[in-house]
C-alpha atoms as a PDB file:
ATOM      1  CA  UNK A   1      75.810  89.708  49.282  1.00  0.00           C
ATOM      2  CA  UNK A   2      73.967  88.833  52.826  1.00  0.00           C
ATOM      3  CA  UNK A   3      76.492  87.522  55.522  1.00  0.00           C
ATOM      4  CA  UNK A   4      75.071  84.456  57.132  1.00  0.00           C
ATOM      5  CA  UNK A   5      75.529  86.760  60.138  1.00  0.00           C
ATOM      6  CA  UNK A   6      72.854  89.444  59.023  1.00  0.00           C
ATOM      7  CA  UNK A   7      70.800  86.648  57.350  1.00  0.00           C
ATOM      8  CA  UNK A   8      71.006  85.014  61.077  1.00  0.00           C
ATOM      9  CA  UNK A   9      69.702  88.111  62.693  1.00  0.00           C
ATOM     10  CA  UNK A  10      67.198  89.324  60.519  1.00  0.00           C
ATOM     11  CA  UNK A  11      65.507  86.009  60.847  1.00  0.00           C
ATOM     12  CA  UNK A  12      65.765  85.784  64.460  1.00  0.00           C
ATOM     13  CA  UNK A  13      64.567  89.353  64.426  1.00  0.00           C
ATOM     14  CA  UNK A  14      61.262  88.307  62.025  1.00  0.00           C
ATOM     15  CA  UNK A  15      60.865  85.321  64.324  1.00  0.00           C
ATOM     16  CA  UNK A  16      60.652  87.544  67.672  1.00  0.00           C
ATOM     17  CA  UNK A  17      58.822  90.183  66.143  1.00  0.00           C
ATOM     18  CA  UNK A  18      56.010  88.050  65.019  1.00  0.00           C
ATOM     19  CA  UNK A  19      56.161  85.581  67.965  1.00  0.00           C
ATOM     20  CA  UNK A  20      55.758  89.150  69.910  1.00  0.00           C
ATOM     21  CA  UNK A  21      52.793  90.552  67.882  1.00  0.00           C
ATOM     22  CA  UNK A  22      50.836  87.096  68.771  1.00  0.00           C
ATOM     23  CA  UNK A  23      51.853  86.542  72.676  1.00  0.00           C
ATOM     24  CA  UNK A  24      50.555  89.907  73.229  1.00  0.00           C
ATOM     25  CA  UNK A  25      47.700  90.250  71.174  1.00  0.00           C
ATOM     26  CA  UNK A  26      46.685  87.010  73.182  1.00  0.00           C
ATOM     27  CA  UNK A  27      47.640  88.042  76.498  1.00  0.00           C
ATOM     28  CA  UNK A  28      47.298  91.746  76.985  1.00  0.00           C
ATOM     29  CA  UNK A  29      48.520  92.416  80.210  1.00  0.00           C
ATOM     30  CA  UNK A  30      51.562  91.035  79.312  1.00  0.00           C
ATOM     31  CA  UNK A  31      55.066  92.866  79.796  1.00  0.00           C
ATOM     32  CA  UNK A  32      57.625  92.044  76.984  1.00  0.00           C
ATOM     33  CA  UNK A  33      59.985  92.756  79.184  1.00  0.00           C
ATOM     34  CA  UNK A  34      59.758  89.709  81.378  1.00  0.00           C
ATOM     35  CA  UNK A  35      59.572  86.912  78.298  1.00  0.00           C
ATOM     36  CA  UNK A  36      62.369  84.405  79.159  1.00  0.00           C
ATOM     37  CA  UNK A  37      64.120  82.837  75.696  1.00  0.00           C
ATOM     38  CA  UNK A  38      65.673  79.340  75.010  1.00  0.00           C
ATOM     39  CA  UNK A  39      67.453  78.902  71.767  1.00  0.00           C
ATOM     40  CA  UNK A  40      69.229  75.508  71.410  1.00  0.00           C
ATOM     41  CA  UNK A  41      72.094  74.543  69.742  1.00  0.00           C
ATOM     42  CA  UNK A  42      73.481  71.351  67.835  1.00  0.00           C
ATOM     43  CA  UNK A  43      75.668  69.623  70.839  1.00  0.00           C
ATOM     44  CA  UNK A  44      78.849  70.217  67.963  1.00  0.00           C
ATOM     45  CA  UNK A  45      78.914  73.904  68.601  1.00  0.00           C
ATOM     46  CA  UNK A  46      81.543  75.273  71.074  1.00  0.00           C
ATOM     47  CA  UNK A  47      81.187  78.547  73.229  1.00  0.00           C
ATOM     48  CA  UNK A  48      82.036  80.826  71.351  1.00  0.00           C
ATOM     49  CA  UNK A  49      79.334  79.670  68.873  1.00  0.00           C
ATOM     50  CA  UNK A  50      77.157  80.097  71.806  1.00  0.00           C
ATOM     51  CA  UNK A  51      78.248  83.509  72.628  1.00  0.00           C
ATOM     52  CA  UNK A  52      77.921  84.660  68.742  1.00  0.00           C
ATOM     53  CA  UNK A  53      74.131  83.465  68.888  1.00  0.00           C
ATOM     54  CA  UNK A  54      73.868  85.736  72.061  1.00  0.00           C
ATOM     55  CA  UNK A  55      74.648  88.472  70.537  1.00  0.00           C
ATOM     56  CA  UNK A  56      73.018  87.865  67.340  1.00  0.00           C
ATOM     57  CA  UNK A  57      70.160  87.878  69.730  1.00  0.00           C
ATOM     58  CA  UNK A  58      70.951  90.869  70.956  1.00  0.00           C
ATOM     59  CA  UNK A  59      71.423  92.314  67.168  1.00  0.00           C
ATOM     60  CA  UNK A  60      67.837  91.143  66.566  1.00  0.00           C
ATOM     61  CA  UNK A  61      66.402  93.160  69.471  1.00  0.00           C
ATOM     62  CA  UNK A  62      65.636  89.752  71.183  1.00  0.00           C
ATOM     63  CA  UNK A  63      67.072  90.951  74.212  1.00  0.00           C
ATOM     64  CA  UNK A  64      68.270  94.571  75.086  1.00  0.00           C
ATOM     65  CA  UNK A  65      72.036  94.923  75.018  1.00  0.00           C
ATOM     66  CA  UNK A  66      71.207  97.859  77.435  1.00  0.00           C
ATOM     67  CA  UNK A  67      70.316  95.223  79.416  1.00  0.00           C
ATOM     68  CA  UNK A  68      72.704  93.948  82.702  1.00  0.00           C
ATOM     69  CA  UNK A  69      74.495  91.123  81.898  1.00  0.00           C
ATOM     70  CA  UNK A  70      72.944  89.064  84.638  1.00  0.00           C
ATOM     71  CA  UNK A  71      69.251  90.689  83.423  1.00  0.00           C
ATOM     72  CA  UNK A  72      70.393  89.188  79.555  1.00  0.00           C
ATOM     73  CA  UNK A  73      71.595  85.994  81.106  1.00  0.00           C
ATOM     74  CA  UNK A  74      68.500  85.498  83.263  1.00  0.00           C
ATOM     75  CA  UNK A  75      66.185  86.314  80.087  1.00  0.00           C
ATOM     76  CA  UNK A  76      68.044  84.062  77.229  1.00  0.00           C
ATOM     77  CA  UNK A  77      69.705  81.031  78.184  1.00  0.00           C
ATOM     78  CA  UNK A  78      71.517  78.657  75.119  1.00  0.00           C
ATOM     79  CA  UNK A  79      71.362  74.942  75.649  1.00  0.00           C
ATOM     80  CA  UNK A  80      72.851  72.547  73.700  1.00  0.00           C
ATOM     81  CA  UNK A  81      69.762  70.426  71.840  1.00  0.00           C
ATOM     82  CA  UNK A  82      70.575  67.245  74.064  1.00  0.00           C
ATOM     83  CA  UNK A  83      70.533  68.804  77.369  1.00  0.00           C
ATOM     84  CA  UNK A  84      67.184  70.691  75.905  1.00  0.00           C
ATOM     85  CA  UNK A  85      65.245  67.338  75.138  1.00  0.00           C
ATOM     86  CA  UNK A  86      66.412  65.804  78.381  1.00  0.00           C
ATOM     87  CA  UNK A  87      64.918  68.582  80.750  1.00  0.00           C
ATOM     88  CA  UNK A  88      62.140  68.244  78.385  1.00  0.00           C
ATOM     89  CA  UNK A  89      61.709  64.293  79.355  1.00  0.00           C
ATOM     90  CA  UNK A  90      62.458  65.373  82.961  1.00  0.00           C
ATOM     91  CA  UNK A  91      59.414  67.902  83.635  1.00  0.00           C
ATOM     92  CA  UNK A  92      57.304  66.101  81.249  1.00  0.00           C
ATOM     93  CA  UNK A  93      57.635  62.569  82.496  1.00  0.00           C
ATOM     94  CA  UNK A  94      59.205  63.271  86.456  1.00  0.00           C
ATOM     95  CA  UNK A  95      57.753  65.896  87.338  1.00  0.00           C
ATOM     96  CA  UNK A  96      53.839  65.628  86.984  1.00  0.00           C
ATOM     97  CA  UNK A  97      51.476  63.652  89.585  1.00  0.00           C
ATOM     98  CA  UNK A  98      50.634  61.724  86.712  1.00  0.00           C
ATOM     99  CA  UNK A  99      54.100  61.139  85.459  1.00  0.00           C
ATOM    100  CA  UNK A 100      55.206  57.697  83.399  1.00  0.00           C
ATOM    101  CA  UNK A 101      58.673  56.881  85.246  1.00  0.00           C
ATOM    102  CA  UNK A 102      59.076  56.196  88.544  1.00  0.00           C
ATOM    103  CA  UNK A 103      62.266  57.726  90.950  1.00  0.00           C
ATOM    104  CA  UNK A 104      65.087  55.318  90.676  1.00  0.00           C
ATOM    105  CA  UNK A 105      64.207  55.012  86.635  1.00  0.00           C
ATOM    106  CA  UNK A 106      66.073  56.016  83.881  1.00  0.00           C
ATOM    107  CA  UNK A 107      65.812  57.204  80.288  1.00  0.00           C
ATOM    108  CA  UNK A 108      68.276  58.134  77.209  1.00  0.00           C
ATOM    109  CA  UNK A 109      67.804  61.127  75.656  1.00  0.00           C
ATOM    110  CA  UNK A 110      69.367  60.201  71.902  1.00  0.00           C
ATOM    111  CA  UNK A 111      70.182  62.716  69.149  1.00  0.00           C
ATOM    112  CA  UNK A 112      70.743  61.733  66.115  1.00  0.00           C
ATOM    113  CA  UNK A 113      71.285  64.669  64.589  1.00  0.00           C
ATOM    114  CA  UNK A 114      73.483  65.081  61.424  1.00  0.00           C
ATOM    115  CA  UNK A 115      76.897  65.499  63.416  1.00  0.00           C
ATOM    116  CA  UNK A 116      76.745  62.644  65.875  1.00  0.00           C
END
């Protein structure tokens, strides 16, 4: 029987692997190396959850475990999905010359995910 662990990492592992294969087939003079990683979480999970999907990520060859800490920190951050969508809204809609709100306005970022 397949731990949800191992099922966990071999998917994450599939995921890279292909996501790999088609980054650099597209971009050639690209180094592996310096690919940066966001995986989200629901906003439910606690740290330690958050530290298990690091090193899942690690088990999946995502990011080297070889690696410095502050190298694997710098190259895979975890966000809760919340705080993901609202940096989302804030360089999509702030940060551009041709952005929708203005400085003083404000905007909700609502999940309504399963858990909340």
């Amino acid at each position: 029987m397949v731990s949800y662990r191992t099922a966990a990492i071999d998917y994450l592992r599939a995921i890279h692997t292909y996501t790999m294969e088609q980054f650099l087939q597209n971009n050639p003079t690209a180094n592996a190396a310096q690919v940066r990683y966001v995986l989200t979480i629901p906003a439910t999970w606690v740290n330690k959850d958050s530290e298990n999907l690091r090193q899942i990520a690690i088990e999946a060859n995502v990011i080297s475990g070889s690696e410095s800490e502050a190298v694997r920190k710098a190259r895979l951050t975890v966000l809760s999905e919340a705080h993901a969508a609202s940096l989302f809204c804030e360089r999509e809609y702030c940060d551009t010359s041709a952005t929708q709100l203005f400085k003083g306005q404000r905007y909700a970022v609502i999940d309504l995910g399963g858990a909340t």
